[in-house]
Structures are given as structure tokens and as C-alpha cells.
PDB file of N, CA and C in Angstrom:
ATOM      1  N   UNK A   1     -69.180 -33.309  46.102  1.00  0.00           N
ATOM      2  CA  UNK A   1     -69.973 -33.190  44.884  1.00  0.00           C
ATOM      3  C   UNK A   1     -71.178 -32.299  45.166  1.00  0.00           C
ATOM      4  N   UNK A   2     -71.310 -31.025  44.481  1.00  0.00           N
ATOM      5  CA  UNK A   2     -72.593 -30.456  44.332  1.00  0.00           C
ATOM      6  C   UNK A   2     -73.884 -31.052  43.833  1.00  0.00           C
ATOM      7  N   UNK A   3     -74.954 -30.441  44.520  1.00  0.00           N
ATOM      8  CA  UNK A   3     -76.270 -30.893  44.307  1.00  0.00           C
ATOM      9  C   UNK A   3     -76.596 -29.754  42.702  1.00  0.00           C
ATOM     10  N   UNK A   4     -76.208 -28.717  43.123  1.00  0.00           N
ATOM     11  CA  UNK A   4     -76.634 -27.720  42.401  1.00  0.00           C
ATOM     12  C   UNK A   4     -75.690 -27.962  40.753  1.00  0.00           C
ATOM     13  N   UNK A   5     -77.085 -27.945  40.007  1.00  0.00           N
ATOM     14  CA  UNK A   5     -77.290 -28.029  38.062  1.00  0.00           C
ATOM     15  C   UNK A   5     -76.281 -27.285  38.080  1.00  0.00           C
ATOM     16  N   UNK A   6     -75.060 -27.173  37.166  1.00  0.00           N
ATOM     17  CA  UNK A   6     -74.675 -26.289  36.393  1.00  0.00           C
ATOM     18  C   UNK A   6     -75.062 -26.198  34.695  1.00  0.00           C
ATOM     19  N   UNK A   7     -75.342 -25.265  34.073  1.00  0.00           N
ATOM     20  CA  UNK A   7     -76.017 -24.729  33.087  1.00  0.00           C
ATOM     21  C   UNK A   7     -75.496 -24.232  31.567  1.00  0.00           C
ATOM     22  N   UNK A   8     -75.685 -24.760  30.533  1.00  0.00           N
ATOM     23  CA  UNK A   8     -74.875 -24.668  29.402  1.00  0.00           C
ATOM     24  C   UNK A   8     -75.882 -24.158  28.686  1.00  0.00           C
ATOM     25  N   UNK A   9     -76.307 -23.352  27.589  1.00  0.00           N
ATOM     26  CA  UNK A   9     -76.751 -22.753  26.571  1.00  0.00           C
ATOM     27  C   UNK A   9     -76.218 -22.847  25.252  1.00  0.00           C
ATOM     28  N   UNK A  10     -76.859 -24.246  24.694  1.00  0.00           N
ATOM     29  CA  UNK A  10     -76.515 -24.427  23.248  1.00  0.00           C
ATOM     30  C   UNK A  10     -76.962 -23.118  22.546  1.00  0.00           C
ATOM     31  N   UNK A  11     -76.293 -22.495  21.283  1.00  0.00           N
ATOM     32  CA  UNK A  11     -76.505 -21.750  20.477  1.00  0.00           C
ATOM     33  C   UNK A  11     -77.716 -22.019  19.786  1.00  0.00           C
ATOM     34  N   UNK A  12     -78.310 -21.039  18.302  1.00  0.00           N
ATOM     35  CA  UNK A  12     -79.246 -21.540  17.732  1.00  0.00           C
ATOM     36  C   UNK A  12     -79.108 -22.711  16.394  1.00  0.00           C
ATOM     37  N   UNK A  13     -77.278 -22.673  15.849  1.00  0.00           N
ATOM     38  CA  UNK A  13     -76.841 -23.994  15.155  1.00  0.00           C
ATOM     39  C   UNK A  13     -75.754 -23.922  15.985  1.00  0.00           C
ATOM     40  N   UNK A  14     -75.424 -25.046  15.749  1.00  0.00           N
ATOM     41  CA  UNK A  14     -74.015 -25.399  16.329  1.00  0.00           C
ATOM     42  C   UNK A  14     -72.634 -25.505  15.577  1.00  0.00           C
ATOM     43  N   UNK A  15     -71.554 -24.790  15.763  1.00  0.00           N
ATOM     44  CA  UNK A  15     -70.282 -25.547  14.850  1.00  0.00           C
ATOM     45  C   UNK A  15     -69.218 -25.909  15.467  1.00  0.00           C
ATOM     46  N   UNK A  16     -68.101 -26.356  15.098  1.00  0.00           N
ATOM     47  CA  UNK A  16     -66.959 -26.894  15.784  1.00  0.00           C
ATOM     48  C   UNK A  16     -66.506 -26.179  17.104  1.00  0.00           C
ATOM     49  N   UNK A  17     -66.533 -24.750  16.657  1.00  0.00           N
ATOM     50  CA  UNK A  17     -66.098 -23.998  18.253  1.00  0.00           C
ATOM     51  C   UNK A  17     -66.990 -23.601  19.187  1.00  0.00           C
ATOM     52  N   UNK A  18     -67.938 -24.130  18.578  1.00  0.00           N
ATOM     53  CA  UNK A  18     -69.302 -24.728  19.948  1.00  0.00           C
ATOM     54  C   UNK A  18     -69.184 -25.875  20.550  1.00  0.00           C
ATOM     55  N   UNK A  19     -68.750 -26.219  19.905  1.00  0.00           N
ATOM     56  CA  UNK A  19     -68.582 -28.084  20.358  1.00  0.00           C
ATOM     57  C   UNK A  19     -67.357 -27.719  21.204  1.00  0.00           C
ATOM     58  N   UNK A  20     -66.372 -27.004  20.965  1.00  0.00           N
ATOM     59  CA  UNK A  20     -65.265 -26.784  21.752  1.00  0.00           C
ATOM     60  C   UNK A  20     -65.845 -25.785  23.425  1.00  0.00           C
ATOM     61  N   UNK A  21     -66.262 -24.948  22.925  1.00  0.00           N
ATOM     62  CA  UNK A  21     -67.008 -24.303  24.241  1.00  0.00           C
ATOM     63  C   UNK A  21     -67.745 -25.323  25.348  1.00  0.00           C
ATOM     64  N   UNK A  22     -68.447 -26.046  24.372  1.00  0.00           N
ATOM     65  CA  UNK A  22     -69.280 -27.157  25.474  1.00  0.00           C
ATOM     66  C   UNK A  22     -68.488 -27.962  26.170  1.00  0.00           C
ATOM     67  N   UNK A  23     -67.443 -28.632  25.262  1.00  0.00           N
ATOM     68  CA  UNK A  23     -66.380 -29.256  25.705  1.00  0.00           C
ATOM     69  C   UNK A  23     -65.458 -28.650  27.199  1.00  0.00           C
ATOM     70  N   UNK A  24     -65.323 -27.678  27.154  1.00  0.00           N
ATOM     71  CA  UNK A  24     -64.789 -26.702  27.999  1.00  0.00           C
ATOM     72  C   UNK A  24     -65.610 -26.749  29.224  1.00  0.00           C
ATOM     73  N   UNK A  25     -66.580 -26.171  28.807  1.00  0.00           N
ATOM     74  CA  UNK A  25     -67.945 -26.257  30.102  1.00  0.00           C
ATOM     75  C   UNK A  25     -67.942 -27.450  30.591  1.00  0.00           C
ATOM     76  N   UNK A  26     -68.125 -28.597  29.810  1.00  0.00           N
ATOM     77  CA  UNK A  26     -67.916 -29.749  30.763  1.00  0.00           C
ATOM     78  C   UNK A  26     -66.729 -30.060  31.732  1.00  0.00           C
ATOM     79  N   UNK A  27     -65.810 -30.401  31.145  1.00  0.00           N
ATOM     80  CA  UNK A  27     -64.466 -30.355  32.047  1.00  0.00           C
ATOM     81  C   UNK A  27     -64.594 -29.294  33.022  1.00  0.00           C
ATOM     82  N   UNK A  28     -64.912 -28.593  32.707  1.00  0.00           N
ATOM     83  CA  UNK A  28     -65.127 -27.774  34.011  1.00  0.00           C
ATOM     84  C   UNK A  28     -66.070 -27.776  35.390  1.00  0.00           C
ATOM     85  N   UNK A  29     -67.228 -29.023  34.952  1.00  0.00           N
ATOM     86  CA  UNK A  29     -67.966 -29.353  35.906  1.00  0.00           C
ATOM     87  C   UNK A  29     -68.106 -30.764  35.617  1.00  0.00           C
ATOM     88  N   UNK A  30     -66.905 -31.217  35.269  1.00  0.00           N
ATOM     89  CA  UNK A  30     -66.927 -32.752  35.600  1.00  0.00           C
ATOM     90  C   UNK A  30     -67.341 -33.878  36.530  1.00  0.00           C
ATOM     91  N   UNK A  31     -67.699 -33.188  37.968  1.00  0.00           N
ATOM     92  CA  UNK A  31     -68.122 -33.701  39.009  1.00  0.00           C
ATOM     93  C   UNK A  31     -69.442 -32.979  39.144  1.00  0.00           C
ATOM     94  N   UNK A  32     -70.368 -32.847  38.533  1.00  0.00           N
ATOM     95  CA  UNK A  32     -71.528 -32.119  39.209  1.00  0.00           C
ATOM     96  C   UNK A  32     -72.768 -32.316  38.267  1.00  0.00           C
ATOM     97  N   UNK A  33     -73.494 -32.428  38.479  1.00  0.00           N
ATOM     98  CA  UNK A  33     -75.121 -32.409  37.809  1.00  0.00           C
ATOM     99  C   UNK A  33     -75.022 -31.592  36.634  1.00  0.00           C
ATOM    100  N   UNK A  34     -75.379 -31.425  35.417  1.00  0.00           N
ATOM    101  CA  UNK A  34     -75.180 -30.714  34.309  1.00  0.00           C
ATOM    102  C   UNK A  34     -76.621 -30.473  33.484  1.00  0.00           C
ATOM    103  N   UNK A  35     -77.200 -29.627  33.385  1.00  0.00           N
ATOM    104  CA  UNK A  35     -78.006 -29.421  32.300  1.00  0.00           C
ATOM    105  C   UNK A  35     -77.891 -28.599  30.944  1.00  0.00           C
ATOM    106  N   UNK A  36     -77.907 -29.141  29.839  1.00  0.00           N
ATOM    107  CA  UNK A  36     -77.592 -28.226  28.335  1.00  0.00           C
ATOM    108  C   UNK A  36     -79.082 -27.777  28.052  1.00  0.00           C
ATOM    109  N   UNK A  37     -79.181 -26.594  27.875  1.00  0.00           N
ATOM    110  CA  UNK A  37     -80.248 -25.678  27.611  1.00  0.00           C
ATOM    111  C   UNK A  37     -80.495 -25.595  25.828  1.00  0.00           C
ATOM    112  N   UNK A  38     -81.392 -26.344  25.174  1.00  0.00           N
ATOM    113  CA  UNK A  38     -81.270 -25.978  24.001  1.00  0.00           C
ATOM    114  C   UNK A  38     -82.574 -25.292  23.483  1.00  0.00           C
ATOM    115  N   UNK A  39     -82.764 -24.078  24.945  1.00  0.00           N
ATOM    116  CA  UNK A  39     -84.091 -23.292  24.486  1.00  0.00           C
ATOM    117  C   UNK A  39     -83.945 -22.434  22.745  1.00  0.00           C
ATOM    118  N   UNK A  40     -82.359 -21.601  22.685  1.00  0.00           N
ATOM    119  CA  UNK A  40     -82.628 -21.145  21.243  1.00  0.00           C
ATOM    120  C   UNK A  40     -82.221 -22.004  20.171  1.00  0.00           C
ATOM    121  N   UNK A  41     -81.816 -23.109  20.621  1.00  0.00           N
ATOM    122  CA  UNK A  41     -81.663 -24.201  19.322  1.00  0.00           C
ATOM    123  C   UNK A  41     -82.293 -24.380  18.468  1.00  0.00           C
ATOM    124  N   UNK A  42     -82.093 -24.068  17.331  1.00  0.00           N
ATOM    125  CA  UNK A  42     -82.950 -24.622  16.277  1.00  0.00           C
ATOM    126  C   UNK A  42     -82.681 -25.691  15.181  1.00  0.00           C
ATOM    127  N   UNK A  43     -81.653 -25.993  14.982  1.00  0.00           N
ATOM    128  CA  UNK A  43     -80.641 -27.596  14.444  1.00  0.00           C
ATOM    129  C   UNK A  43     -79.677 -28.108  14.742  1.00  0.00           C
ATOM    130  N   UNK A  44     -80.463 -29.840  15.357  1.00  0.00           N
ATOM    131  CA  UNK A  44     -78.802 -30.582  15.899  1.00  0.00           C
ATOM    132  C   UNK A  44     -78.641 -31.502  14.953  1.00  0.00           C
ATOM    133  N   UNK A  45     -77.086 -30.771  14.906  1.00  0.00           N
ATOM    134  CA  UNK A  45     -76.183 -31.244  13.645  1.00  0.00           C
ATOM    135  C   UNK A  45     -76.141 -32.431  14.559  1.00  0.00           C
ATOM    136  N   UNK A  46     -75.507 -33.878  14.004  1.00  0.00           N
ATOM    137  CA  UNK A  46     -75.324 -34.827  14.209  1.00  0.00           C
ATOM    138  C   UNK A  46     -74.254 -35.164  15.009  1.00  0.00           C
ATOM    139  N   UNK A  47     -73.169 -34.652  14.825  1.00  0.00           N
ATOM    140  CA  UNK A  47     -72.047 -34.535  15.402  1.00  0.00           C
ATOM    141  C   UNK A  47     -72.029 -33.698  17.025  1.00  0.00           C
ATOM    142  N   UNK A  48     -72.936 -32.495  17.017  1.00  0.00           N
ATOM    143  CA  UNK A  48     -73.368 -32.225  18.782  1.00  0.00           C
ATOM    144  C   UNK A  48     -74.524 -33.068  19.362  1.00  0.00           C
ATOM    145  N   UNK A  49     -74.957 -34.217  18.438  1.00  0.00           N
ATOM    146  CA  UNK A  49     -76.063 -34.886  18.892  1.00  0.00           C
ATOM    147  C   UNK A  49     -75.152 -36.613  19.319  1.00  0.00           C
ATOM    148  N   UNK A  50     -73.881 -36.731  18.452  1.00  0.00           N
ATOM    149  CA  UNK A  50     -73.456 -37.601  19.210  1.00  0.00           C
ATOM    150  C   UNK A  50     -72.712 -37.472  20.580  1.00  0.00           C
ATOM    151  N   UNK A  51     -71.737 -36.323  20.636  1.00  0.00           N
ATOM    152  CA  UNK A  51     -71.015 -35.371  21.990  1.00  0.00           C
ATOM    153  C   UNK A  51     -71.993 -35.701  22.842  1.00  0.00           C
ATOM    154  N   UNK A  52     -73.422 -35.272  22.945  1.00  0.00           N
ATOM    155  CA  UNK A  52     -74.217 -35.114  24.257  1.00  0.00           C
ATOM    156  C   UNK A  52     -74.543 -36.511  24.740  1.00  0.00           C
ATOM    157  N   UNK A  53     -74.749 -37.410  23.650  1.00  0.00           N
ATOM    158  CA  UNK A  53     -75.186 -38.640  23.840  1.00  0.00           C
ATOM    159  C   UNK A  53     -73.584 -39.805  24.852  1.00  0.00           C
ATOM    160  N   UNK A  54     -72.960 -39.244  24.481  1.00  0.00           N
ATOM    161  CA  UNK A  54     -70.957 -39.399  24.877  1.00  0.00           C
ATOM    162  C   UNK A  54     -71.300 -39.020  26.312  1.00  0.00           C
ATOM    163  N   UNK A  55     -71.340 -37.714  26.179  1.00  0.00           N
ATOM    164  CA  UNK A  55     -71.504 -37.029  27.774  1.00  0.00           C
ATOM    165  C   UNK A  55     -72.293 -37.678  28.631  1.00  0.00           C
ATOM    166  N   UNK A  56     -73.965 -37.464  28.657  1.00  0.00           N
ATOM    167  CA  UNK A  56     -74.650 -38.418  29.020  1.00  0.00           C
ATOM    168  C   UNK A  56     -74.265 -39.812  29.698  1.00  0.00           C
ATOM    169  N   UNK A  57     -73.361 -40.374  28.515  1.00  0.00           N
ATOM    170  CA  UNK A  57     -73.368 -41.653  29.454  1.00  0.00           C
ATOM    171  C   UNK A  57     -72.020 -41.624  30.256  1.00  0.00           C
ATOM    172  N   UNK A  58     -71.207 -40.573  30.095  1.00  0.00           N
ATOM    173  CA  UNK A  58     -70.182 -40.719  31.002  1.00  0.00           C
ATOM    174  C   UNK A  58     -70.605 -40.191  32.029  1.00  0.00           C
ATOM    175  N   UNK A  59     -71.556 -38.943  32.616  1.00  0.00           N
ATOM    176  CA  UNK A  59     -72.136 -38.503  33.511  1.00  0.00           C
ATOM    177  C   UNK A  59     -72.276 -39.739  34.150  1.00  0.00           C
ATOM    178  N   UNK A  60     -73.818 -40.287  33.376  1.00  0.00           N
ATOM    179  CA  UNK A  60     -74.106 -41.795  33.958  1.00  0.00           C
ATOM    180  C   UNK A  60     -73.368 -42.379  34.525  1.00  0.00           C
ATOM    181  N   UNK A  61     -72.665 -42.734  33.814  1.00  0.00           N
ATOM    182  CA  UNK A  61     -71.771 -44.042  34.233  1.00  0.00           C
ATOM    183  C   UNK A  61     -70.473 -43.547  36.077  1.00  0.00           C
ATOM    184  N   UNK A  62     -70.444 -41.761  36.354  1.00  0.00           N
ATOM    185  CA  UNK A  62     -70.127 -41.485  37.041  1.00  0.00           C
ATOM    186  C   UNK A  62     -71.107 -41.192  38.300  1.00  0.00           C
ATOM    187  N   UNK A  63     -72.169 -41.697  37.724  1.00  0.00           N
ATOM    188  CA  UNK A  63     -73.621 -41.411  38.957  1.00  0.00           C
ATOM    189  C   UNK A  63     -73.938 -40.382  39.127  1.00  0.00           C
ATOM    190  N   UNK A  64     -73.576 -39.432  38.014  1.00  0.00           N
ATOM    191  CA  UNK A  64     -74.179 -38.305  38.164  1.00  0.00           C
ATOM    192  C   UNK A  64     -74.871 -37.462  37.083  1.00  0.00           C
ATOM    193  N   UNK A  65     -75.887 -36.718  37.786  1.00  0.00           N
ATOM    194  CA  UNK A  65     -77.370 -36.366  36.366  1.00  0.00           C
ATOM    195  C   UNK A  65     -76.598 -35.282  35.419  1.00  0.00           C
ATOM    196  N   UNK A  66     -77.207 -35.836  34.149  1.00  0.00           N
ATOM    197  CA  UNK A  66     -77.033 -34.852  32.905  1.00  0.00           C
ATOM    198  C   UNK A  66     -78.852 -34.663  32.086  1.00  0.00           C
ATOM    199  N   UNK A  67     -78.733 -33.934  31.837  1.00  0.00           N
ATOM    200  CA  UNK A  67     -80.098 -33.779  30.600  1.00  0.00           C
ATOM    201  C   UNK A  67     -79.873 -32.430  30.304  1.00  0.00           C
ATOM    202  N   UNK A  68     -80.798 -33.085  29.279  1.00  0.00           N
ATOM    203  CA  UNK A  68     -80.954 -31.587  27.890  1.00  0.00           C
ATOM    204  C   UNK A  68     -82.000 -31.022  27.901  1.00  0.00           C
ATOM    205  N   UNK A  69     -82.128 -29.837  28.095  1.00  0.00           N
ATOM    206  CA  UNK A  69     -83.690 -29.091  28.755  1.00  0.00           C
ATOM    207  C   UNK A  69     -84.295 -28.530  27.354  1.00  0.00           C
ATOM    208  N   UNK A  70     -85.252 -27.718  27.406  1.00  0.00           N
ATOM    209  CA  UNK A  70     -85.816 -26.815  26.362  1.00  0.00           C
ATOM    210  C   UNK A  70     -85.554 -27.078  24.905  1.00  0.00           C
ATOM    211  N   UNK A  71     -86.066 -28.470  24.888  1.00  0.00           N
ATOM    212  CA  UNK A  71     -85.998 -28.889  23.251  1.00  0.00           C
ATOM    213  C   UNK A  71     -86.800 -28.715  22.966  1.00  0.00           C
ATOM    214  N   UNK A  72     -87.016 -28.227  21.432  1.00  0.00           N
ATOM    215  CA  UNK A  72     -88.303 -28.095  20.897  1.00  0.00           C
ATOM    216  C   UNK A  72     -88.951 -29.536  20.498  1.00  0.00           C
ATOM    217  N   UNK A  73     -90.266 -29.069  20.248  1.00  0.00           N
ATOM    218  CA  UNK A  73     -91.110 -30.402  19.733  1.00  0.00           C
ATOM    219  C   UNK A  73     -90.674 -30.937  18.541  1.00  0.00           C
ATOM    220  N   UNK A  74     -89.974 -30.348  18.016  1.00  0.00           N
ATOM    221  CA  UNK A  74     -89.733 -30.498  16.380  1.00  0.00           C
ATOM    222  C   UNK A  74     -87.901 -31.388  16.434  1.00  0.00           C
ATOM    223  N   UNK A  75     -87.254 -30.377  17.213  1.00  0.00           N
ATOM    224  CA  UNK A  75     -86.065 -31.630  17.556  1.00  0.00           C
ATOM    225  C   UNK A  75     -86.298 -32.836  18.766  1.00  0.00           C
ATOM    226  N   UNK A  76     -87.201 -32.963  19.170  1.00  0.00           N
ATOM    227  CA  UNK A  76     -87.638 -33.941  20.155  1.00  0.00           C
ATOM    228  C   UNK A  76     -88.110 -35.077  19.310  1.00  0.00           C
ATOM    229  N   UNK A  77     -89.273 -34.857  18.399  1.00  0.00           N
ATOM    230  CA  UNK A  77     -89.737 -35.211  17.161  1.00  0.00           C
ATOM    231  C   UNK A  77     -88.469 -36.266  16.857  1.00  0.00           C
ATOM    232  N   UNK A  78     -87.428 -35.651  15.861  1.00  0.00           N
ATOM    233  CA  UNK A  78     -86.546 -35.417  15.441  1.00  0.00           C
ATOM    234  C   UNK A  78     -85.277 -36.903  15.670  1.00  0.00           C
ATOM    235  N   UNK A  79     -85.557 -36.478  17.327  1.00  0.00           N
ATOM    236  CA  UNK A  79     -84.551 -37.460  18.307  1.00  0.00           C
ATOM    237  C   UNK A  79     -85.750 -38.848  18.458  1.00  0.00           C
ATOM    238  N   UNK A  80     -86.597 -39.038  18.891  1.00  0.00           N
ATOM    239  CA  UNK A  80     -87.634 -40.202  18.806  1.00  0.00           C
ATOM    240  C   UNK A  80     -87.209 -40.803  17.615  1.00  0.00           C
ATOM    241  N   UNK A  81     -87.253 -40.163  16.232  1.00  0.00           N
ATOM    242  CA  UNK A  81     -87.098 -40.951  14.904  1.00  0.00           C
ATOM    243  C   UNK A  81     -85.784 -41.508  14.609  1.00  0.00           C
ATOM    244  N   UNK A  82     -84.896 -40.833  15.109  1.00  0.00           N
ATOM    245  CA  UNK A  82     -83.562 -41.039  15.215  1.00  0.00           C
ATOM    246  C   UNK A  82     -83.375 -42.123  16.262  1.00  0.00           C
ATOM    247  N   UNK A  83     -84.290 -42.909  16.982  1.00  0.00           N
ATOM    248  CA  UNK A  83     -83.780 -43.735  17.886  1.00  0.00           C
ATOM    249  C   UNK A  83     -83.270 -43.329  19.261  1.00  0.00           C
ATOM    250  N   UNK A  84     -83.027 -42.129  19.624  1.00  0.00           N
ATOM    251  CA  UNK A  84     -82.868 -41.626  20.816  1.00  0.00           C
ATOM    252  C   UNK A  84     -83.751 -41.786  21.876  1.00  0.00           C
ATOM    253  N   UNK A  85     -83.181 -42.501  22.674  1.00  0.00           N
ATOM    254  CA  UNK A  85     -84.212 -43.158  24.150  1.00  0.00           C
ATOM    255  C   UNK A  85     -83.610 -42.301  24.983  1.00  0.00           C
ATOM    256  N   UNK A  86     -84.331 -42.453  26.826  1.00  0.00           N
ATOM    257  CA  UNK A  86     -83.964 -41.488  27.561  1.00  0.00           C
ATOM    258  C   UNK A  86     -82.580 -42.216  28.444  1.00  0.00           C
ATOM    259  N   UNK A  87     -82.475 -43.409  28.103  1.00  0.00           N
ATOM    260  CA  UNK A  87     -81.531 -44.399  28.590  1.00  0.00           C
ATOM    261  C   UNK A  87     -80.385 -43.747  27.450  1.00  0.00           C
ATOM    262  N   UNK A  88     -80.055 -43.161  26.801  1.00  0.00           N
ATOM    263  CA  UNK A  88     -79.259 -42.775  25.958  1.00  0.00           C
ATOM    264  C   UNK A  88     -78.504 -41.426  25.905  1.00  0.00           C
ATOM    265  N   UNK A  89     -80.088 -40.680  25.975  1.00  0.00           N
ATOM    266  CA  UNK A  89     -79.971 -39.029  26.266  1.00  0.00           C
ATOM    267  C   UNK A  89     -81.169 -38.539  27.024  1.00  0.00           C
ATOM    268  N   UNK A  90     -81.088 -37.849  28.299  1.00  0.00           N
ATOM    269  CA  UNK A  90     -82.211 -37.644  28.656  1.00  0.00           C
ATOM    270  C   UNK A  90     -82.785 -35.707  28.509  1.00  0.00           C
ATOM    271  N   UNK A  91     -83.894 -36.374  27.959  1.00  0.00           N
ATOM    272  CA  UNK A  91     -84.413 -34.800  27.279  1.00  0.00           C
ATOM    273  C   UNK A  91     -85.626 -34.269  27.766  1.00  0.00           C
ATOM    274  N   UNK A  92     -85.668 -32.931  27.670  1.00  0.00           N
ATOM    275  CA  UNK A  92     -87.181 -32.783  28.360  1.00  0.00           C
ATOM    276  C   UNK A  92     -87.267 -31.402  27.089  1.00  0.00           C
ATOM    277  N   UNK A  93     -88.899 -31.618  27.124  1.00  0.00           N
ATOM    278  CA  UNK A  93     -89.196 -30.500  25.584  1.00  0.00           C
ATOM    279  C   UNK A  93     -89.530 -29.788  26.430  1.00  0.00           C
ATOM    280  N   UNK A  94     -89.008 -27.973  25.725  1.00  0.00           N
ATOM    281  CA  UNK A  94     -89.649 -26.950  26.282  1.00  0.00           C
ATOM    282  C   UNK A  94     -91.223 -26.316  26.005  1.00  0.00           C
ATOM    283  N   UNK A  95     -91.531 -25.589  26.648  1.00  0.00           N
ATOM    284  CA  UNK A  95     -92.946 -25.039  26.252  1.00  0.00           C
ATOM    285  C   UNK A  95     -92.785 -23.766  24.914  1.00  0.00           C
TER     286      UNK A  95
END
């Protein structure tokens, strides 16, 4: 098992054959540390907000780190109101 993040770049919306791309990216680093980049994100649809929350805990549950980097304050915002804890999804806001 690698130490070293591998790196995903959510789009700025998301649609089904994003969700399929990510999907892809994962299986493909199924064994390894994962971070989703949602520096140009600008709306999570509900449906890539449940996927990550899925992922997350299967990472977890395989002992190995996932988080979602470069969220804005406004979808961070967003996820707090929505009930999203870091036990759920772990997020870090970008600058």
C-alpha cells in the first residue's frame, strides 16, 4: 500500500459522466490514500455529495485516508447545514 495521495479534480458542476470518471479514478486507486480536489467546484449536486460520503467510508472502513481538499467557504458552509461531520466526510476549505 502506498503512502503517496493520489489526486482527483472535481469539475466546476458535476454530471453523471463525472460521477462516472470519479468512479473510475477510484477503482483505480482502491488501495491507496485519495484526495478529491474541489478547488474549481462551484455546486455539489447531491448525488456527488452522497458518492463521496459512500467513498469516504469505504476508504475508512479499509484503513485508509480519503478527504476532499479546496472547498470553498460557501460549499463548506453548505455541508455544516446539511449535517455533514468530518466522521462522515472529511473536508478541508481552500484559501
Amino acid at each position: 500500500v502506498s503512502n503517496d495521495w493520489k489526486i482527483y479534480q472535481l469539475p466546476a458542476r458535476t454530471s453523471p459522466a463525472d460521477l462516472h470518471a470519479l468512479q473510475d479514478f477510484l477503482r483505480s486507486c482502491s488501495d491507496e490514500p485519495v484526495t478529491v480536489s474541489a478547488l474549481r467546484l462551484r455546486k455539489l449536486d447531491t448525488l456527488t455529495l452522497q458518492f463521496l460520503i459512500a467513498a469516504a467510508k469505504s476508504w475508512t472502513a479499509r484503513g485508509l485516508r480519503f478527504e476532499v481538499t479546496d472547498i470553498s467557504a460557501e460549499i463548506g458552509k453548505v455541508l455544516g447545514q446539511l449535517g455533514v461531520r468530518p466522521q462522515m466526510l472529511t473536508w478541508k476549505e481552500g484559501q
